[in-house]
C-alpha atoms as a PDB file:
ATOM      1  CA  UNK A   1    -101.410  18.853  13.915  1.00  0.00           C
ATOM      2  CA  UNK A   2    -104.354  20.433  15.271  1.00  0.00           C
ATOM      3  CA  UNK A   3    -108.039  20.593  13.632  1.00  0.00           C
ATOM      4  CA  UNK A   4    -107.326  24.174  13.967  1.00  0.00           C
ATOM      5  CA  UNK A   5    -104.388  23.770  11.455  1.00  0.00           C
ATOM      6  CA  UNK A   6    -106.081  21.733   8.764  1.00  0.00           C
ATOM      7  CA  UNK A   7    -108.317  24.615   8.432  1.00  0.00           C
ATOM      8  CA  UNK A   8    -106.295  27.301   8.801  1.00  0.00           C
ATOM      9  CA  UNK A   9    -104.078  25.373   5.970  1.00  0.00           C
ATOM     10  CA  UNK A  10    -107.306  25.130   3.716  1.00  0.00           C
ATOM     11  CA  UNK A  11    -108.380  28.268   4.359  1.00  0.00           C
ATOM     12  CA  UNK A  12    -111.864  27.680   5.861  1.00  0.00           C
ATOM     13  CA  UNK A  13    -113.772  26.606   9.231  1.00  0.00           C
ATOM     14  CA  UNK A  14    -115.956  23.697   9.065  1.00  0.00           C
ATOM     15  CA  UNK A  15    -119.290  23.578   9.761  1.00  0.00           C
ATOM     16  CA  UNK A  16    -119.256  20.220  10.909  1.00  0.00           C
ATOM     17  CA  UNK A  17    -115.522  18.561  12.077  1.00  0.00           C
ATOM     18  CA  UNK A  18    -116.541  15.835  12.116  1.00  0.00           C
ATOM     19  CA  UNK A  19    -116.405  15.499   8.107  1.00  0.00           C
ATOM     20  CA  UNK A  20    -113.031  16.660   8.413  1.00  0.00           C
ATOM     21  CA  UNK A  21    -112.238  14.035  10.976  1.00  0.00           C
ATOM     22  CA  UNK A  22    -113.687  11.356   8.495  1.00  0.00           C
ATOM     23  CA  UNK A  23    -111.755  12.522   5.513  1.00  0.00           C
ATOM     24  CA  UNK A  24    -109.051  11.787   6.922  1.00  0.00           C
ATOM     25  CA  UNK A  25    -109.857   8.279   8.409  1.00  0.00           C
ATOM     26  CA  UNK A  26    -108.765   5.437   6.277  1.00  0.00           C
ATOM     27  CA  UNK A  27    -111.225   2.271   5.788  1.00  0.00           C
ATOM     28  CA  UNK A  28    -108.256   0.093   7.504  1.00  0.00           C
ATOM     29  CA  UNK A  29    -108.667   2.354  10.853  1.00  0.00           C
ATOM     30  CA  UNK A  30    -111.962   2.600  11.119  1.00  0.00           C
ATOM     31  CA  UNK A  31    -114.093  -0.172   8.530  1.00  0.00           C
ATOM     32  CA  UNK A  32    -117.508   1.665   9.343  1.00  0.00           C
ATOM     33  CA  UNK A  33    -116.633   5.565   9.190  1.00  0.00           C
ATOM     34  CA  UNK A  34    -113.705   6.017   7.037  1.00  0.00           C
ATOM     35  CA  UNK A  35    -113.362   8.526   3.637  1.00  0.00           C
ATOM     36  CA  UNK A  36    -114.279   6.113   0.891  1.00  0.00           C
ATOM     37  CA  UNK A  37    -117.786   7.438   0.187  1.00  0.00           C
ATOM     38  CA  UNK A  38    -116.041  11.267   0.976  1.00  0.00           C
ATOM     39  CA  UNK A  39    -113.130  10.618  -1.969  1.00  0.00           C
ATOM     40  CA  UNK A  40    -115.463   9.324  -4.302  1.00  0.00           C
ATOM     41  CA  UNK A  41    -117.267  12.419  -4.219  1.00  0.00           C
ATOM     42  CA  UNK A  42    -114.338  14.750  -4.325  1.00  0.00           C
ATOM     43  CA  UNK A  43    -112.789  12.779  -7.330  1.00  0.00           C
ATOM     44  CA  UNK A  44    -116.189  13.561  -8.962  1.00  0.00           C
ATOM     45  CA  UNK A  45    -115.916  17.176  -7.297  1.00  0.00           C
ATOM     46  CA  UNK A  46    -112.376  18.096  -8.604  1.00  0.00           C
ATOM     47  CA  UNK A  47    -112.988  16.475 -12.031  1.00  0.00           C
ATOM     48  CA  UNK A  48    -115.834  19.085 -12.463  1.00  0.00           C
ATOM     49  CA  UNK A  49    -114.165  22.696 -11.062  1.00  0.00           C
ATOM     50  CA  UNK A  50    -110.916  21.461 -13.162  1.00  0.00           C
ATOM     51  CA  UNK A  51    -113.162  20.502 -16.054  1.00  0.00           C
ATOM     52  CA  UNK A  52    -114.733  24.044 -15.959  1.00  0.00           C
ATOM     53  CA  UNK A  53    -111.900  26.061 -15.494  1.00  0.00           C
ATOM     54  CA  UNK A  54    -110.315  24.646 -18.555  1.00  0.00           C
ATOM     55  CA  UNK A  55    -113.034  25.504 -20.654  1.00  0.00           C
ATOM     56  CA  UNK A  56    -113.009  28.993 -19.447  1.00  0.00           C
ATOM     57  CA  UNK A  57    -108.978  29.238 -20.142  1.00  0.00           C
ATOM     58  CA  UNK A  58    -109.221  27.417 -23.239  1.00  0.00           C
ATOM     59  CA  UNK A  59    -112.825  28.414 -24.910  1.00  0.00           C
ATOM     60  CA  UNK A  60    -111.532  27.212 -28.733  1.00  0.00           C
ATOM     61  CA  UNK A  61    -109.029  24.093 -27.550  1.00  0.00           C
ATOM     62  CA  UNK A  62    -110.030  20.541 -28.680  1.00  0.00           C
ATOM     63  CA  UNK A  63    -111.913  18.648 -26.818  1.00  0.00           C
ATOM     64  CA  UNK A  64    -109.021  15.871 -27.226  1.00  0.00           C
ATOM     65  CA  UNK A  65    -106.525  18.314 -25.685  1.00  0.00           C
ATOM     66  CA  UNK A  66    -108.952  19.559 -22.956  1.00  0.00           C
ATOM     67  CA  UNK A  67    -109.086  15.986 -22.505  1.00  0.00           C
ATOM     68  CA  UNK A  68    -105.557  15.439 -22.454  1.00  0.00           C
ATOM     69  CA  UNK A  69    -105.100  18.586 -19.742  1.00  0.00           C
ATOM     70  CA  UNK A  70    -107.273  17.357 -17.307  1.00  0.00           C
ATOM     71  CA  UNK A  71    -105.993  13.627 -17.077  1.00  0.00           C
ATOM     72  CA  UNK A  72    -102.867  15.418 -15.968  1.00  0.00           C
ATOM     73  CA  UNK A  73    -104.199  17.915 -13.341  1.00  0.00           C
ATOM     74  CA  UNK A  74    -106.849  15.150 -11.473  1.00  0.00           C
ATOM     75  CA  UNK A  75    -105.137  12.211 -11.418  1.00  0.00           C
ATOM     76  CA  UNK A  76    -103.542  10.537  -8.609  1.00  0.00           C
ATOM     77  CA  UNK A  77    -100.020  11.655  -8.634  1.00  0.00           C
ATOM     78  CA  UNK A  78    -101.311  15.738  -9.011  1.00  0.00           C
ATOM     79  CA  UNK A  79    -103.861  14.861  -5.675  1.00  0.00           C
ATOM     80  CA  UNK A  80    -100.605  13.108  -3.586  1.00  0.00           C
ATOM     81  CA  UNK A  81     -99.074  16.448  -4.038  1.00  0.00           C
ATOM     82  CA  UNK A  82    -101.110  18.301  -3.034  1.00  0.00           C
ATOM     83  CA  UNK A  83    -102.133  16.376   0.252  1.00  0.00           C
ATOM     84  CA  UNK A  84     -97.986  16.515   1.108  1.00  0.00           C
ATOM     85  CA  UNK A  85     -97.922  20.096   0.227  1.00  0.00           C
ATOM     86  CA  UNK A  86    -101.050  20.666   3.037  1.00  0.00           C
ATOM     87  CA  UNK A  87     -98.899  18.048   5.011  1.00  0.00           C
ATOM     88  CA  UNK A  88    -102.345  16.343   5.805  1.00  0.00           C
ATOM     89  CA  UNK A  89    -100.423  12.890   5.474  1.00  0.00           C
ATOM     90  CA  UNK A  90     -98.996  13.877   8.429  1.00  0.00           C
ATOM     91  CA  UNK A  91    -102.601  13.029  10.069  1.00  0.00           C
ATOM     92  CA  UNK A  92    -104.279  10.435   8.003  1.00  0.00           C
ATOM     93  CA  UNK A  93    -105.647   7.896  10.356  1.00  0.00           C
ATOM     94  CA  UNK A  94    -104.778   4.342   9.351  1.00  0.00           C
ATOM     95  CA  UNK A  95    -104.395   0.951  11.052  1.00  0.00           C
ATOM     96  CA  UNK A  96    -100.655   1.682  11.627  1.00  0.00           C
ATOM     97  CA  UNK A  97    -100.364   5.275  11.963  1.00  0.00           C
ATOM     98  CA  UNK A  98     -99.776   5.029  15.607  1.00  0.00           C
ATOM     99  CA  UNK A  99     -96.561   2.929  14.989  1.00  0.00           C
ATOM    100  CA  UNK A 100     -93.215   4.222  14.657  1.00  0.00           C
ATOM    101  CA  UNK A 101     -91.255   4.599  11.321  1.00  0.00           C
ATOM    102  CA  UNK A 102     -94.863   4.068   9.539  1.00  0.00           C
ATOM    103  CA  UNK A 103     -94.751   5.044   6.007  1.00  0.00           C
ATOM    104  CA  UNK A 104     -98.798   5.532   4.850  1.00  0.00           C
ATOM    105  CA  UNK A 105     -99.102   4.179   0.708  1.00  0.00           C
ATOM    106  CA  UNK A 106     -99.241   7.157  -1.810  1.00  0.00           C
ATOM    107  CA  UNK A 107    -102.533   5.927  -3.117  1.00  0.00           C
ATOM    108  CA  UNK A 108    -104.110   6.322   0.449  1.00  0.00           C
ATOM    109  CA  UNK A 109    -102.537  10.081   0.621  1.00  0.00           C
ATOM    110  CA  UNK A 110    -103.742  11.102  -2.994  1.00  0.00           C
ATOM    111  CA  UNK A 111    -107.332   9.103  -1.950  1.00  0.00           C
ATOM    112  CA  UNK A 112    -107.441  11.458   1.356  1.00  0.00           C
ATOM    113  CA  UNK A 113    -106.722  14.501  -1.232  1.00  0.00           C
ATOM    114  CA  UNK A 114    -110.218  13.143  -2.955  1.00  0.00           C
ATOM    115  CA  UNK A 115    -111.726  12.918   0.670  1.00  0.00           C
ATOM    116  CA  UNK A 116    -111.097  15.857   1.821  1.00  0.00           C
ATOM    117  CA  UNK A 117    -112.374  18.073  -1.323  1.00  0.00           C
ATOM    118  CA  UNK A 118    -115.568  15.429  -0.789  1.00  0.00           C
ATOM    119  CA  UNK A 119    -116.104  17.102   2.862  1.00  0.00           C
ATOM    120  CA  UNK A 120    -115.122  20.566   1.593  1.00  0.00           C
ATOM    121  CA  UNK A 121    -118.014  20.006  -0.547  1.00  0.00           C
ATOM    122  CA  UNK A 122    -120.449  18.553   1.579  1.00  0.00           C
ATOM    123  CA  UNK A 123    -119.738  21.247   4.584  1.00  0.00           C
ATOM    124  CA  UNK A 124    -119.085  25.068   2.865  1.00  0.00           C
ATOM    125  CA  UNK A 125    -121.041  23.748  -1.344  1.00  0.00           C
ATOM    126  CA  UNK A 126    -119.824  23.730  -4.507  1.00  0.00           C
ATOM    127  CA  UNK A 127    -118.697  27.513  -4.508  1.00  0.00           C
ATOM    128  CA  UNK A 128    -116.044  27.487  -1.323  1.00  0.00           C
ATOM    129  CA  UNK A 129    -114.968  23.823  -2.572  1.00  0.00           C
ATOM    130  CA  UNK A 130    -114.241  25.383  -6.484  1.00  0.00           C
ATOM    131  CA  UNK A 131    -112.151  28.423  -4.624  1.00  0.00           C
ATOM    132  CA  UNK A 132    -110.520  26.168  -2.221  1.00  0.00           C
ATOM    133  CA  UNK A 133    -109.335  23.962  -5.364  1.00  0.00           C
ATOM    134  CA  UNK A 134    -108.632  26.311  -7.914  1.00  0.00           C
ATOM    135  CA  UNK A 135    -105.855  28.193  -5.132  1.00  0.00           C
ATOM    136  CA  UNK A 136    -104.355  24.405  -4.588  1.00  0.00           C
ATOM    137  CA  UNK A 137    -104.453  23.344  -8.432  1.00  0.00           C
ATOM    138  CA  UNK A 138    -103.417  27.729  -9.470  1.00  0.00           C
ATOM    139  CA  UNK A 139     -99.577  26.763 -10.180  1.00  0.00           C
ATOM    140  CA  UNK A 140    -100.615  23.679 -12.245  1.00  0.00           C
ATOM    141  CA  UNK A 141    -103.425  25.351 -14.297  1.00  0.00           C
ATOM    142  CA  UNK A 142    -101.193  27.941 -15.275  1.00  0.00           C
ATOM    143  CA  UNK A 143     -98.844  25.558 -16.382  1.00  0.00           C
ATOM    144  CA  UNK A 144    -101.144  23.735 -18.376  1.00  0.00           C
ATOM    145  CA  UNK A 145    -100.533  25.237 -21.375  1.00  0.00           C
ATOM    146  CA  UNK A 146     -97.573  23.172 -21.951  1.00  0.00           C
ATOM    147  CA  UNK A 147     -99.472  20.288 -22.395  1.00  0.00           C
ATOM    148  CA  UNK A 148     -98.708  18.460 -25.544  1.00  0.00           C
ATOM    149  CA  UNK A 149    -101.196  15.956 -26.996  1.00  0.00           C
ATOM    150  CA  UNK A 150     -98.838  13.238 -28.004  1.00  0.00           C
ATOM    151  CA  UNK A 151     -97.980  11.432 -31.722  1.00  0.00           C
ATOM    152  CA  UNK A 152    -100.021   8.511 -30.799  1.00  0.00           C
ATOM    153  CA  UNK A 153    -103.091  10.171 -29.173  1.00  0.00           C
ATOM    154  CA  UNK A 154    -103.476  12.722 -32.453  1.00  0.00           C
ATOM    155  CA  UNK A 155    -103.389   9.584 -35.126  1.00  0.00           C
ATOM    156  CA  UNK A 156    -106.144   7.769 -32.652  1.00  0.00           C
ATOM    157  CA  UNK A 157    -108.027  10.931 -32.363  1.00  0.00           C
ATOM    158  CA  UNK A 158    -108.017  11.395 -36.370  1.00  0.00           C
ATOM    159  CA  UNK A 159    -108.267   8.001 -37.293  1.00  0.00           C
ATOM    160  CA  UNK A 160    -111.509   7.400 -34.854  1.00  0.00           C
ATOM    161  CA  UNK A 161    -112.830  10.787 -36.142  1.00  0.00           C
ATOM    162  CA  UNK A 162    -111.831  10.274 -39.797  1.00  0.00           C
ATOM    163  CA  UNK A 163    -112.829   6.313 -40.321  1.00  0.00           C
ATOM    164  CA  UNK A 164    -114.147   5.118 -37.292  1.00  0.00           C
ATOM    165  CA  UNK A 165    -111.393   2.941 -36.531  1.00  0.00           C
ATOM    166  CA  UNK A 166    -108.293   2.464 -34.608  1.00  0.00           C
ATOM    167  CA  UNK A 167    -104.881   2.491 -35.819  1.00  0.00           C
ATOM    168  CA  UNK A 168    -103.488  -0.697 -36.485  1.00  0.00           C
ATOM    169  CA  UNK A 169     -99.792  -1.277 -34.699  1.00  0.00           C
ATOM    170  CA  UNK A 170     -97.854  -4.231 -35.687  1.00  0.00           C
ATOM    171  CA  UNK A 171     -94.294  -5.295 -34.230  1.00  0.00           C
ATOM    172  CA  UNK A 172     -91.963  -6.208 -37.771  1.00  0.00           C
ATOM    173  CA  UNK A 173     -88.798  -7.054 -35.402  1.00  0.00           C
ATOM    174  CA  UNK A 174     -87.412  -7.125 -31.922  1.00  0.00           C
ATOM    175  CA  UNK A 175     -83.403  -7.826 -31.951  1.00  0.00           C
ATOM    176  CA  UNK A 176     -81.035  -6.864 -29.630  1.00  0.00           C
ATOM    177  CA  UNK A 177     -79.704  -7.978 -26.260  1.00  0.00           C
ATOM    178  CA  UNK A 178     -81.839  -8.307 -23.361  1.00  0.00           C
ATOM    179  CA  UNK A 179     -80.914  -5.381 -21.721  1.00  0.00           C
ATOM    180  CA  UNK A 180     -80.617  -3.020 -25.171  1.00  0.00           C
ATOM    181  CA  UNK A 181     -83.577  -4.245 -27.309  1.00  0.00           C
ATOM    182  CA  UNK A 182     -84.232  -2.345 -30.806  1.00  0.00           C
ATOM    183  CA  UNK A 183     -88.136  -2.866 -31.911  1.00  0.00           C
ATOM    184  CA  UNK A 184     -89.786  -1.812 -35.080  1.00  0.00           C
ATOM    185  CA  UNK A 185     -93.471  -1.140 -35.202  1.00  0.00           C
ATOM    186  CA  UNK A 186     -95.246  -0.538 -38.263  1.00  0.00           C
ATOM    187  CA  UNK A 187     -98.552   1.368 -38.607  1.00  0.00           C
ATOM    188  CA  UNK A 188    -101.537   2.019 -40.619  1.00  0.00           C
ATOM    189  CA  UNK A 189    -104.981   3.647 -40.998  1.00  0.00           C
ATOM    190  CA  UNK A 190    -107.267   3.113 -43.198  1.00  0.00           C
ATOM    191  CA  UNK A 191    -106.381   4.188 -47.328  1.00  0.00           C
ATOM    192  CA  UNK A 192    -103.249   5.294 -45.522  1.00  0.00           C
ATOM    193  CA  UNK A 193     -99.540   3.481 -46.484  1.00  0.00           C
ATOM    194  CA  UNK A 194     -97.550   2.224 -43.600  1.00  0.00           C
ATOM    195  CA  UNK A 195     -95.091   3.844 -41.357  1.00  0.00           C
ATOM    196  CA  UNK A 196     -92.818   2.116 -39.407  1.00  0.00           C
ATOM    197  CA  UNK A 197     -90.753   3.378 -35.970  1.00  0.00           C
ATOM    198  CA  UNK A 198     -88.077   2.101 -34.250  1.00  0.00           C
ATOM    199  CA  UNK A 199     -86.989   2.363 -30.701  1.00  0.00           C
ATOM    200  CA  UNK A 200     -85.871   1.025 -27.202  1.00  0.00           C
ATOM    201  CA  UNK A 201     -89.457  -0.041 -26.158  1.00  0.00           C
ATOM    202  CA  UNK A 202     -92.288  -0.870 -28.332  1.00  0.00           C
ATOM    203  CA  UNK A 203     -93.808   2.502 -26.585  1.00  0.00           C
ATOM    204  CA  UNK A 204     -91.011   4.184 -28.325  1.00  0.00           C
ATOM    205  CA  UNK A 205     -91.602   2.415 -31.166  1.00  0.00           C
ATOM    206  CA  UNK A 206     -95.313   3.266 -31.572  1.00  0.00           C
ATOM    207  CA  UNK A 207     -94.726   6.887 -30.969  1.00  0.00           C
ATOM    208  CA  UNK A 208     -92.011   6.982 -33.570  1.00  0.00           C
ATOM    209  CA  UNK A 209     -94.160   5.401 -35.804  1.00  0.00           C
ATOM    210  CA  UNK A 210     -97.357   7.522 -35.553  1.00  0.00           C
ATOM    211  CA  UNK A 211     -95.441  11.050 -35.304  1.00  0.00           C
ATOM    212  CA  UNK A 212     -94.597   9.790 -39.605  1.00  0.00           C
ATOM    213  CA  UNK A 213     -97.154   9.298 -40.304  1.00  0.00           C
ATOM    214  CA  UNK A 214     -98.998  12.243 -38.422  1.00  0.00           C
ATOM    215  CA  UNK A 215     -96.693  14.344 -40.239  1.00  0.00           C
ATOM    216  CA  UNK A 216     -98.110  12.845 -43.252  1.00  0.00           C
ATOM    217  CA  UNK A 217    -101.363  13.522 -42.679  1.00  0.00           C
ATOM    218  CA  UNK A 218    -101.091  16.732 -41.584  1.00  0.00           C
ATOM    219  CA  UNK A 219     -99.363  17.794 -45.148  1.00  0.00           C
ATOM    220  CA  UNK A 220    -102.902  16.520 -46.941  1.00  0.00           C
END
């Protein structure tokens, strides 16, 4: 793939290729010019436009949610998709990318994602660089209103705002086989009784156990 094609695939034409070229340069290819400093930046970059936009779709959502909404549109998984969907792994330069059958790690793709957004930045500003991500991140953001603050995350978020204080887990019992467990968490807040949940993993168990007494609370 040509220079030519990364742009024509992000929709612009750099000022200076040579940020391009560096985005895409991992710190094991080149130890001197690589993208670290470039993907720090664009973490901070894409945090910000994603950040924004959600406030501007969802002007009276909790902060908690908003919170919960972004964690799932910047994080490392979302920017690995997006770098495969460009196909810019296809180019990354790394100390074995020249070698056959070379398979480059998914945190150095989703890293390059960073990069890259860092240089958009850096070559075209903030306002090319917030257009250039919000057409990459447009499916996602739309489908961001099925995000679901979870059992767990709600009873933290009251009990912090409420008391102060974390929620207090506790496993009762773990029984079971090794490879079919059954746990039973209890929890409590503060002037709250306990709840208790049961489940395959003390994950489960936890959620189970906060969504009672959630429900609880939410019926005061």
């Amino acid at each position: 793939m040509k220079i030519e094609d990364i742009e024509k695939k992000l929709k612009i034409k750099f000022k200076d290729r040579n940020l391009l070229i560096q985005s895409l340069t991992h710190k094991s290819y080149d130890k001197n010019v690589n993208n670290e400093k470039l993907e720090f930046l664009g973490d901070r970059v894409l945090g910000f436009v994603i950040a924004k936009k959600l406030l501007e779709l969802y002007p009276n959502e909790k902060e908690g949610i908003l919170d919960k909404k972004l964690a799932s549109l910047v994080n490392k998984k979302k920017c690995y998709e997006v770098c495969k969907f460009l196909q810019l792994n296809k180019v990354i330069k790394t100390n074995t990318s020249t070698k056959a059958n070379n398979t480059i790690e998914d945190k150095i793709i989703s890293d390059t994602c960073e990069a890259i957004i860092g240089a958009i930045f850096l070559d075209q500003g903030i306002i090319v660089a917030e257009k250039i991500i919000l057409y990459l991140w447009s499916t996602d953001l739309k489908n961001s209103i099925n995000t679901e603050i979870d059992a767990k995350t709600r009873l933290q978020e009251h009990s912090l705002k409420e008391f102060k204080a974390l929620p207090i887990y506790k496993l009762l019992e773990s029984k079971g086989p090794h490879h079919k467990p059954i746990f039973k968490i209890q929890v409590k807040i503060k002037n709250s009784k306990p709840e208790f949940g049961i489940g395959s993993s003390k994950k489960i168990a936890e959620q189970n156990a906060a969504s009672k007494l959630m429900n609880k609370v939410d019926k005061l």
